[in-house]
Protein backbone atom coordinates (compact mmCIF):
# COMPACT_ATOMS: atom_id res chain seq x y z
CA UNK A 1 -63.25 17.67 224.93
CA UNK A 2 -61.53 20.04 222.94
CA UNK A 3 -57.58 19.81 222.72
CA UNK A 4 -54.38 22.03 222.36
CA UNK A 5 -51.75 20.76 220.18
CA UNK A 6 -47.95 21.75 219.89
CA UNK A 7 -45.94 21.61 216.35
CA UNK A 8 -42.31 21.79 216.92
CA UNK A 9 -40.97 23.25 213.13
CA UNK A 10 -43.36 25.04 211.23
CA UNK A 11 -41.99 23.56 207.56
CA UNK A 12 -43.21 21.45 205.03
CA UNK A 13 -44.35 18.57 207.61
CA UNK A 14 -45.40 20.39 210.24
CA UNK A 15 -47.43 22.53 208.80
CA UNK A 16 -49.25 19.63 207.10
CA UNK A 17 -49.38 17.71 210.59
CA UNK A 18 -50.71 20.53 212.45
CA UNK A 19 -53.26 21.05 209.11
CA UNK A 20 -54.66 17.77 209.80
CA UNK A 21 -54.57 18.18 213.97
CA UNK A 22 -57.10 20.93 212.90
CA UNK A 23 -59.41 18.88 210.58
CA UNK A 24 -59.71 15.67 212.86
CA UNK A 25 -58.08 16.46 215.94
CA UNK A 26 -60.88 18.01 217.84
CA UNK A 27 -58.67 21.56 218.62
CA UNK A 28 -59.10 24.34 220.42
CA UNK A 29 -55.61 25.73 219.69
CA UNK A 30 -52.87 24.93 217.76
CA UNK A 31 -49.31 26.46 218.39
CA UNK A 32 -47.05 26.26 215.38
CA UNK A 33 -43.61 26.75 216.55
CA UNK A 34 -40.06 27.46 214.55
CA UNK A 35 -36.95 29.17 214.73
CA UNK A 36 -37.91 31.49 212.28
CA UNK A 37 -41.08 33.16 213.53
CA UNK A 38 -42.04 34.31 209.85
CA UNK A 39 -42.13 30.78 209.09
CA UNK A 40 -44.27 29.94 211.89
CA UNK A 41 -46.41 33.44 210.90
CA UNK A 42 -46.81 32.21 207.81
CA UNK A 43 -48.28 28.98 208.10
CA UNK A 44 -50.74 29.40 210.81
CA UNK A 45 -52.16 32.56 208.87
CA UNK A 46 -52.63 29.72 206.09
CA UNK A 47 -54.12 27.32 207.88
CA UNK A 48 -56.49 29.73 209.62
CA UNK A 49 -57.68 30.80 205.78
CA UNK A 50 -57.75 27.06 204.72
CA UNK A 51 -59.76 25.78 207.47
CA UNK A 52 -61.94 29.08 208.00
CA UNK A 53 -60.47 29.21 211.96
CA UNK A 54 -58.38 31.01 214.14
CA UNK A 55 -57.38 28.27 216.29
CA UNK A 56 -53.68 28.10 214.75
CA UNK A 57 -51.17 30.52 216.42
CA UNK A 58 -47.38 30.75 216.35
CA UNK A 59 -44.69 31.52 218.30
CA UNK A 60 -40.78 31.51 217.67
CA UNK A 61 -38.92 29.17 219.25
CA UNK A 62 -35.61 27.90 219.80
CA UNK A 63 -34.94 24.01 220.11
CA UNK A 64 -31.95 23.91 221.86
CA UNK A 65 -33.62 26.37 224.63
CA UNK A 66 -35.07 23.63 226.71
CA UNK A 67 -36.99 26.07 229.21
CA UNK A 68 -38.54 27.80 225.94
CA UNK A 69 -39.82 24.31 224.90
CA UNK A 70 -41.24 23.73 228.51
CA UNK A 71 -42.80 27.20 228.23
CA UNK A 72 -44.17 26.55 225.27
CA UNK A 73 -45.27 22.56 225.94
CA UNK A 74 -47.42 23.81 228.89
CA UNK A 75 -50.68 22.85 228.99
CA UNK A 76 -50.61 21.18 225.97
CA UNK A 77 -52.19 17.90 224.98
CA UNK A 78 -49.90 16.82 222.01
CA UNK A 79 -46.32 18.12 221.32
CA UNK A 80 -45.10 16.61 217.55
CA UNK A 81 -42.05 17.20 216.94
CA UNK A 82 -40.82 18.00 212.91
CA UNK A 83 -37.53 19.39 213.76
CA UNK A 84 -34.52 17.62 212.78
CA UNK A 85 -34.31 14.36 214.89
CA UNK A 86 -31.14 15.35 216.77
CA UNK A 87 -33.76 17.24 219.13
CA UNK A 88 -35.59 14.32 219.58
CA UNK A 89 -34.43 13.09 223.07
CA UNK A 90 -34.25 16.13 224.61
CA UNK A 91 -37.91 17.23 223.26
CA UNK A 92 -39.39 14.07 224.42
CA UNK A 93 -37.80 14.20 228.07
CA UNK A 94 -39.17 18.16 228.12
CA UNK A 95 -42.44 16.88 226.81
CA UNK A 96 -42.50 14.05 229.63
CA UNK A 97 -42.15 16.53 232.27
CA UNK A 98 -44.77 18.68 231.14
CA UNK A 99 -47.10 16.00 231.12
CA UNK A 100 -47.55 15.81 227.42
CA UNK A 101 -47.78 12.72 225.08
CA UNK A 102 -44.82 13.57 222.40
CA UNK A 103 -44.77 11.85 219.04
CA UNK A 104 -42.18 12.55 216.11
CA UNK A 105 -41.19 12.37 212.84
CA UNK A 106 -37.79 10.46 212.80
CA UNK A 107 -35.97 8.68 211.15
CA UNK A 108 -32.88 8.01 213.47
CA UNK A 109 -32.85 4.82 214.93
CA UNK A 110 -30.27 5.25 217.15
CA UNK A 111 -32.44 8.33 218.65
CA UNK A 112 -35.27 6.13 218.83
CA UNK A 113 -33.75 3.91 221.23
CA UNK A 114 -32.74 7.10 223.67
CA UNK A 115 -36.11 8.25 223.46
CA UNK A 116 -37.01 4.08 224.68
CA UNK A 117 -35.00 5.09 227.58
CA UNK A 118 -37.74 7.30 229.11
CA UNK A 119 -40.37 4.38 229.23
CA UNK A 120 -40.40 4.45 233.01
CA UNK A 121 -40.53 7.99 233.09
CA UNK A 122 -42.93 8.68 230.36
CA UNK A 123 -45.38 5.65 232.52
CA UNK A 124 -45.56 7.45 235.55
CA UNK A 125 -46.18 10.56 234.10
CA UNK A 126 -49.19 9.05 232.51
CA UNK A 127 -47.59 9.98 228.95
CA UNK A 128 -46.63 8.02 225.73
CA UNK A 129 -43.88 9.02 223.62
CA UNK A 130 -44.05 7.65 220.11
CA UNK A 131 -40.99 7.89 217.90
CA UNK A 132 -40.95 7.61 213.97
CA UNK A 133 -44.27 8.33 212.93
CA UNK A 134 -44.06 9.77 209.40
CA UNK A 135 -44.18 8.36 205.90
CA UNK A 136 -41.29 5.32 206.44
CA UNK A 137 -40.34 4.99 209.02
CA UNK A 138 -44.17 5.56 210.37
CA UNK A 139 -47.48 4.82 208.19
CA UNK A 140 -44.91 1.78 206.15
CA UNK A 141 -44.44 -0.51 209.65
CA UNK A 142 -48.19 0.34 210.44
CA UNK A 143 -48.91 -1.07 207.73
CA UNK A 144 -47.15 -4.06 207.86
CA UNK A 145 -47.69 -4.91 211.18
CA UNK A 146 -51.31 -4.77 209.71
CA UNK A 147 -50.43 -7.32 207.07
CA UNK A 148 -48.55 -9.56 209.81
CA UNK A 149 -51.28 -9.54 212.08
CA UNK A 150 -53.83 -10.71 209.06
CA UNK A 151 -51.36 -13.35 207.17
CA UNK A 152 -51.50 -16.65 209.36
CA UNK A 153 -47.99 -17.49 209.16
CA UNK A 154 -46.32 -14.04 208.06
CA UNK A 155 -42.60 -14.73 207.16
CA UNK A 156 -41.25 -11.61 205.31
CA UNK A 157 -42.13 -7.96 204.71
CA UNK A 158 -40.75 -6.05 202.03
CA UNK A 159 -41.18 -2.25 201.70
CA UNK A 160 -40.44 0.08 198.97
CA UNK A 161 -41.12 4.03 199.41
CA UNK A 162 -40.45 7.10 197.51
CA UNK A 163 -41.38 10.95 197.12
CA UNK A 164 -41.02 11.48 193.40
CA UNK A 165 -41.58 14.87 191.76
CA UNK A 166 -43.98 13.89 188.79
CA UNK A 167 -42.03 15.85 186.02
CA UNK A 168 -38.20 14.85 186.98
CA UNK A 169 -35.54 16.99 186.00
CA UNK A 170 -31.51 16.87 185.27
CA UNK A 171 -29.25 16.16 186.96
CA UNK A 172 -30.58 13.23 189.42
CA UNK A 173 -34.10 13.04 188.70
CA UNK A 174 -35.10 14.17 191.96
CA UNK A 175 -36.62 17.07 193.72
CA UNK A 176 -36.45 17.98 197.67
CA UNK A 177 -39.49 17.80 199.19
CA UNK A 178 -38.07 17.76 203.01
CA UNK A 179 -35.12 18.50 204.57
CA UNK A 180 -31.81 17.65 202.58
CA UNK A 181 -30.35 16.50 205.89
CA UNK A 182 -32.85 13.98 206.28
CA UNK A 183 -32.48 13.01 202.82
CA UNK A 184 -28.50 12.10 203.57
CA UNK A 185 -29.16 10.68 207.13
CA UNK A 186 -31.15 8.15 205.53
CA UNK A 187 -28.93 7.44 201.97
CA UNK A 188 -25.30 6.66 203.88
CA UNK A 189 -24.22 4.89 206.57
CA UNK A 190 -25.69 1.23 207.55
CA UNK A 191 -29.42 -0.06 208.09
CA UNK A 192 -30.82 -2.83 210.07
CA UNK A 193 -32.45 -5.67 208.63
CA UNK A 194 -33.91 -8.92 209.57
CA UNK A 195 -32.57 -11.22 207.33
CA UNK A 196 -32.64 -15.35 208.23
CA UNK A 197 -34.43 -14.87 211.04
CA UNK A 198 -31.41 -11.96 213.04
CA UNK A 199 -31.02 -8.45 212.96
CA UNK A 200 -28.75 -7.87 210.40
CA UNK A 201 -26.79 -4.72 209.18
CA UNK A 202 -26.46 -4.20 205.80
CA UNK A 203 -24.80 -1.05 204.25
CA UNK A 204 -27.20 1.64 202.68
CA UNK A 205 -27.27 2.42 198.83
CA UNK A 206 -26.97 -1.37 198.26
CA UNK A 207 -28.72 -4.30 196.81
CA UNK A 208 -29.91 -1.92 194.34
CA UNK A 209 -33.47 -3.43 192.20
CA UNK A 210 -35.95 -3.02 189.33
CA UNK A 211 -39.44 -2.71 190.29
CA UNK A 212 -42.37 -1.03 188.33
CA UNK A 213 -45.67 1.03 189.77
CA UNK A 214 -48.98 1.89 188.41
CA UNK A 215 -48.94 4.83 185.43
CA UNK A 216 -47.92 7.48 185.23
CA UNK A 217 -44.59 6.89 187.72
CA UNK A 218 -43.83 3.43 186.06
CA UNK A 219 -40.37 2.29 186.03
CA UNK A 220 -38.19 2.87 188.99
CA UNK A 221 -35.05 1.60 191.26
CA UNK A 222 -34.46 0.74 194.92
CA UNK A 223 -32.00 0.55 197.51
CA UNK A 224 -31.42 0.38 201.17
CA UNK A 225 -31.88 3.07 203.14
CA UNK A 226 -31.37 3.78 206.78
CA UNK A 227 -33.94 4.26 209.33
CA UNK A 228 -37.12 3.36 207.59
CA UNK A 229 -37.26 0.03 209.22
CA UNK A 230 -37.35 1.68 212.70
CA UNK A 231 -37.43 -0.67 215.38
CA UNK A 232 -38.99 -4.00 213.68
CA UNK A 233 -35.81 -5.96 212.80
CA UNK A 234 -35.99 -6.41 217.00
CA UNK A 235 -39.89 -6.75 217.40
CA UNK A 236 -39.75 -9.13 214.79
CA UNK A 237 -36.38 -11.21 215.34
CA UNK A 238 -37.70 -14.81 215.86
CA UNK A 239 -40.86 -14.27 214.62
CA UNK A 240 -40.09 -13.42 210.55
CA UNK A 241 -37.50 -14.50 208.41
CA UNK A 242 -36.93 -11.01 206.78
CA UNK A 243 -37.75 -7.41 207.00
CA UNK A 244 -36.50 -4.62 204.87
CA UNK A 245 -37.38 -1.38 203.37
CA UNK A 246 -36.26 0.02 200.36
CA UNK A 247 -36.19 3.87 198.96
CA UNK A 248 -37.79 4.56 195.28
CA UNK A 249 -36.11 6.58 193.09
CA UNK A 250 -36.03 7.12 189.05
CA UNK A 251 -33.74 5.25 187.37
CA UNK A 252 -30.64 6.52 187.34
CA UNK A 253 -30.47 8.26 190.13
CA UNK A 254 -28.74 5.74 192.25
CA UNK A 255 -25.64 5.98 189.96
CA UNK A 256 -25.72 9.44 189.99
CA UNK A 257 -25.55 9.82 193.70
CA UNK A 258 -23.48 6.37 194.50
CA UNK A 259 -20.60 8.65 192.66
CA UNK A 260 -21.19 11.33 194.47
CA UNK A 261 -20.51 9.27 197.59
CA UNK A 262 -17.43 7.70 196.66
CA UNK A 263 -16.01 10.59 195.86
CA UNK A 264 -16.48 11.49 199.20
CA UNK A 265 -18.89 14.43 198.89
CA UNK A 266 -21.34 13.47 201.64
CA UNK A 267 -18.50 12.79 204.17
CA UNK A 268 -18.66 14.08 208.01
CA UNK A 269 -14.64 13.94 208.78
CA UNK A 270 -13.97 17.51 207.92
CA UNK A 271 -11.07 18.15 205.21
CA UNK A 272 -8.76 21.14 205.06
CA UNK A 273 -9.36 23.60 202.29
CA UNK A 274 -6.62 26.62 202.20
CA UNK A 275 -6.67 27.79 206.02
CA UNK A 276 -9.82 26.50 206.60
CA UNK A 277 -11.81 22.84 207.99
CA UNK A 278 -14.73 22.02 206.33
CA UNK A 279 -17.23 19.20 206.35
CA UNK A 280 -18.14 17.37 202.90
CA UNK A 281 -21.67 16.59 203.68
CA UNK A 282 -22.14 20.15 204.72
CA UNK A 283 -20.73 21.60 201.60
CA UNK A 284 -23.13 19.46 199.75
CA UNK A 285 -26.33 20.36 201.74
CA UNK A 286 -25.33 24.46 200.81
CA UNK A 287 -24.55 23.65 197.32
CA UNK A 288 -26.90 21.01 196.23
CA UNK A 289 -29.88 21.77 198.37
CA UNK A 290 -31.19 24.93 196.62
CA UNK A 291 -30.41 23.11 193.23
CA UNK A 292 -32.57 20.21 194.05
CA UNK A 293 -35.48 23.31 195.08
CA UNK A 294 -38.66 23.01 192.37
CA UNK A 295 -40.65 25.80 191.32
CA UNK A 296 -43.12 22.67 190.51
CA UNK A 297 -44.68 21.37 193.81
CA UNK A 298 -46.22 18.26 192.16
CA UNK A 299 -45.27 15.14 193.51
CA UNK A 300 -46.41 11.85 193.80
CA UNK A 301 -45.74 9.46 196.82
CA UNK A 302 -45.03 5.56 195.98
CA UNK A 303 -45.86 3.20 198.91
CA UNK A 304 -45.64 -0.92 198.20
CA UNK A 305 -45.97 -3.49 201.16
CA UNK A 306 -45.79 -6.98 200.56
CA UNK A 307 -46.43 -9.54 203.57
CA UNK A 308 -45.63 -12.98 202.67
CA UNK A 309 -46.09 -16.13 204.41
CA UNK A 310 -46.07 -19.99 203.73
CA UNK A 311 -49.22 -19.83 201.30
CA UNK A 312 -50.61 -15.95 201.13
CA UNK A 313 -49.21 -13.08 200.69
CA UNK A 314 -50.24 -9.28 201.29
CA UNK A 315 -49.60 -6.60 199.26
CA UNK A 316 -50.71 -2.84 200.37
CA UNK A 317 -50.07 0.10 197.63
CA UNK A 318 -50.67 3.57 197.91
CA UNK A 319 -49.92 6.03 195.17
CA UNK A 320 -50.47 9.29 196.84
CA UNK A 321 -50.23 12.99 194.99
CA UNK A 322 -49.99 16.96 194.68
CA UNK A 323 -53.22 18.01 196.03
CA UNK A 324 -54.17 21.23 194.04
CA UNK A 325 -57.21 22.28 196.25
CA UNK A 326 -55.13 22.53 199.45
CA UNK A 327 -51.51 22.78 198.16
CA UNK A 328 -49.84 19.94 200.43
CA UNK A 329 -47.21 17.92 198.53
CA UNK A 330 -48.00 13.95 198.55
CA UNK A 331 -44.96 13.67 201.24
CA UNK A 332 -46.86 16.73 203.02
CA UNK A 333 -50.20 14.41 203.36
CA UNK A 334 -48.21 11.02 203.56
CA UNK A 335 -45.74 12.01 206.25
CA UNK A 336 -47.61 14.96 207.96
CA UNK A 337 -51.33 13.56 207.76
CA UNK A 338 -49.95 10.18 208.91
CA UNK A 339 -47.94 11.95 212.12
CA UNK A 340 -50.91 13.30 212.86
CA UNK A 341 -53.25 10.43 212.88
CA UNK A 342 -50.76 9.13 215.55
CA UNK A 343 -50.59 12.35 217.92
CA UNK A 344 -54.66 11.92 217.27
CA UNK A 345 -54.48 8.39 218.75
CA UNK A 346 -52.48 9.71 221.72
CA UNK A 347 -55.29 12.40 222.79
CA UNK A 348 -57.82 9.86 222.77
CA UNK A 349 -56.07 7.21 225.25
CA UNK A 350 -55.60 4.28 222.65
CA UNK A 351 -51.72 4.38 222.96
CA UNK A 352 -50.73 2.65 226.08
CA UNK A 353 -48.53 5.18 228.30
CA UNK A 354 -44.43 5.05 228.41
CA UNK A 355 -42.19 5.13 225.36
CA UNK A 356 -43.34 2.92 222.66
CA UNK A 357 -43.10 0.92 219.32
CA UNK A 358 -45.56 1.81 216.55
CA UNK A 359 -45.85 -1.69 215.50
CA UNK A 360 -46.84 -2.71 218.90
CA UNK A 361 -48.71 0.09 220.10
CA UNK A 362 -51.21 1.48 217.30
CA UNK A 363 -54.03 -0.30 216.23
CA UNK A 364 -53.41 -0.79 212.32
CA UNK A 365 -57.17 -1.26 211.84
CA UNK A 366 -57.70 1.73 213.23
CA UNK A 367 -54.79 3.31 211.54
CA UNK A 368 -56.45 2.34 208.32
CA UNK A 369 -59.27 3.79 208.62
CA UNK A 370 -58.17 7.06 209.13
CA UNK A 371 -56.14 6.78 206.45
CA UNK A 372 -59.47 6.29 204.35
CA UNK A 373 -60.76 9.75 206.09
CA UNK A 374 -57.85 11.07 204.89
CA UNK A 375 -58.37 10.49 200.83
CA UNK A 376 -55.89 7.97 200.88
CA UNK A 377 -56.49 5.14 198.18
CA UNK A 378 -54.76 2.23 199.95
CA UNK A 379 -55.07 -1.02 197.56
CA UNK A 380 -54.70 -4.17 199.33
CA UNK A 381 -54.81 -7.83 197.59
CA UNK A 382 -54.82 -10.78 200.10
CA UNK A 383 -54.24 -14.13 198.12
């Protein structure tokens, strides 16, 4: 049976998601929607060349125009969302009412818990909503809750995960490859944890540490970051002794940006500046963000696992990059293919119905194996 699919934001992500909706997803039509419809123009007109179809379309749309997204949601099979994930709770109760499964990108944990909210609702209309499934948080827990469910007595899980560009540049080392607000929502504020056993909060940009990867990224840093650990720290209270996930970066670049935030740069409390309030963090997103802009799309993505337990231990790597024959960035295919596998799932039926966990809910064995389909080279050692 074939399928129509909504994409919410028509960027980087979602045009990768609804990319891969049209390769595996079994499609009939694909509606790429954005704010900007030559953004939305754009990318289906792409996707129609690089998949030799006419099945993408695109519309404009406005987020905050809830009757516009029911319009829009109609009929469809599959709404992801890759707007910003202050839409998220509103999207998924519009999605719920027009009788379409909903899954997003993330990263807002507090969101996610809303969206957890519309369980009952989301049940009896037959529908699953699933919240945070991109790169990390997204294909990361997947894969752990793969490693927990294969380690006999799994006790901690450790993530690390980073888009790198693969020929940094001044000042930080770093290159955008998706939205600058999402890069600050997940640098600053406080994550949850598991640690001993309890959820725990822990500030972000903290318990910074050395780690090395595979050639040619080699040395790096990480720290904690917020959101990437999703819901877990509650599935797995009682049952592990520690959960975390760390961000990858360059070294360096956590000093660089640590001063940046104590000099108060990324605050939200607006200041006065001559006759006029203005927020910190906003400041820096106008400033910075083009700056941080490549002309050099090639990236790689970092992605390290480890699943311990009382005598084995798991460890899952994937070292994902720039594919030249299509032109998706590694965090295009990592966070965009892997949304998609998800909203894939949901068309099929093998999501249970209501608002939902990924750790829970999707079969990692499954999961896995469409990463494979996917060209992803995901190493595992079990010892």
């Amino acid at each position: 049976m074939k399928k129509t699919y909504v994409v919410l934001g028509a960027g980087l992500q979602g045009a990768a998601a609804a990319y891969d909706f049209g390769r595996f997803g079994e499609a009939e039509r694909i509606v790429l929607a954005d704010a900007k419809a030559e953004v939305a123009t754009a990318a289906a007109a792409r996707l129609n060349a690089l998949l030799n179809t006419k099945i993408f379309t695109s519309t404009r749309l406005n987020a905050k125009d809830e009757n516009q997204v029911a319009r829009v949601l109609k009929g469809a099979g599959v709404c992801l969302s890759a707007v910003p994930y202050y839409f998220n709770v509103a999207l998924a109760r519009i999605a719920v009412s027009a009788g379409c499964h909903f899954c997003d990108l993330g990263g807002n944990t507090e969101v996610v818990f809303e969206q957890h909210k519309l369980d009952d609702a989301a049940k009896k209309a037959g529908v699953t909503i699933a919240p945070d499934c991109g790169l990390a948080p997204g294909m990361a827990n997947i894969l752990a809750a793969y490693g927990i469910k294969n380690l006999k007595r799994p006790k901690r899980v450790k993530i690390y995960v980073g888009g790198l560009p693969q020929h940094p540049k001044p000042p930080l080392g770093y290159s955008l490859f998706f939205n600058i607000e999402g890069l600050t929502n997940e640098y600053f504020g406080q994550s949850h944890i598991l640690r001993d056993g309890k959820v725990s909060v822990v500030e972000t940009f903290s318990e910074l540490e050395e780690l090395e990867f595979p050639q040619p990224v080699g040395k790096c840093e990480a720290f904690i970051t917020y959101g990437g650990t999703s819901t877990c720290p509650w599935t797995f209270a009682g049952t592990l002794d520690e959960y975390f996930e760390k961000t990858v970066r360059y070294p360096g670049h956590y000093e660089k940006m640590k001063a940046i935030y104590d000099l108060g740069l990324l605050d939200l409390e607006p200041v006065q500046v001559d006759d006029m309030n203005v927020v910190p963090r906003k400041v820096f997103h106008a400033v910075a963000g083009p700056r941080l802009l490549s002309d050099d799309a090639r990236d790689v993505v970092v992605l390290r696992v480890i699943v311990e337990g009382e005598n084995e231990k798991m460890v899952m790597e994937l070292v994902d990059f720039y594919d030249e024959g299509t032109g998706f960035t590694a965090m295009q295919r990592t966070t965009g293919f892997g949304a998609a596998i998800v909203g894939i799932m949901l068309t099929k039926g093998e999501i249970r119905s209501g608002s939902v966990r990924l750790e829970e809910a999707v079969d990692s064995q499954k999961y896995l194996d469409e990463m494979k389909k996917r060209g992803f080279e995901l190493k595992i050692s079990h010892k």
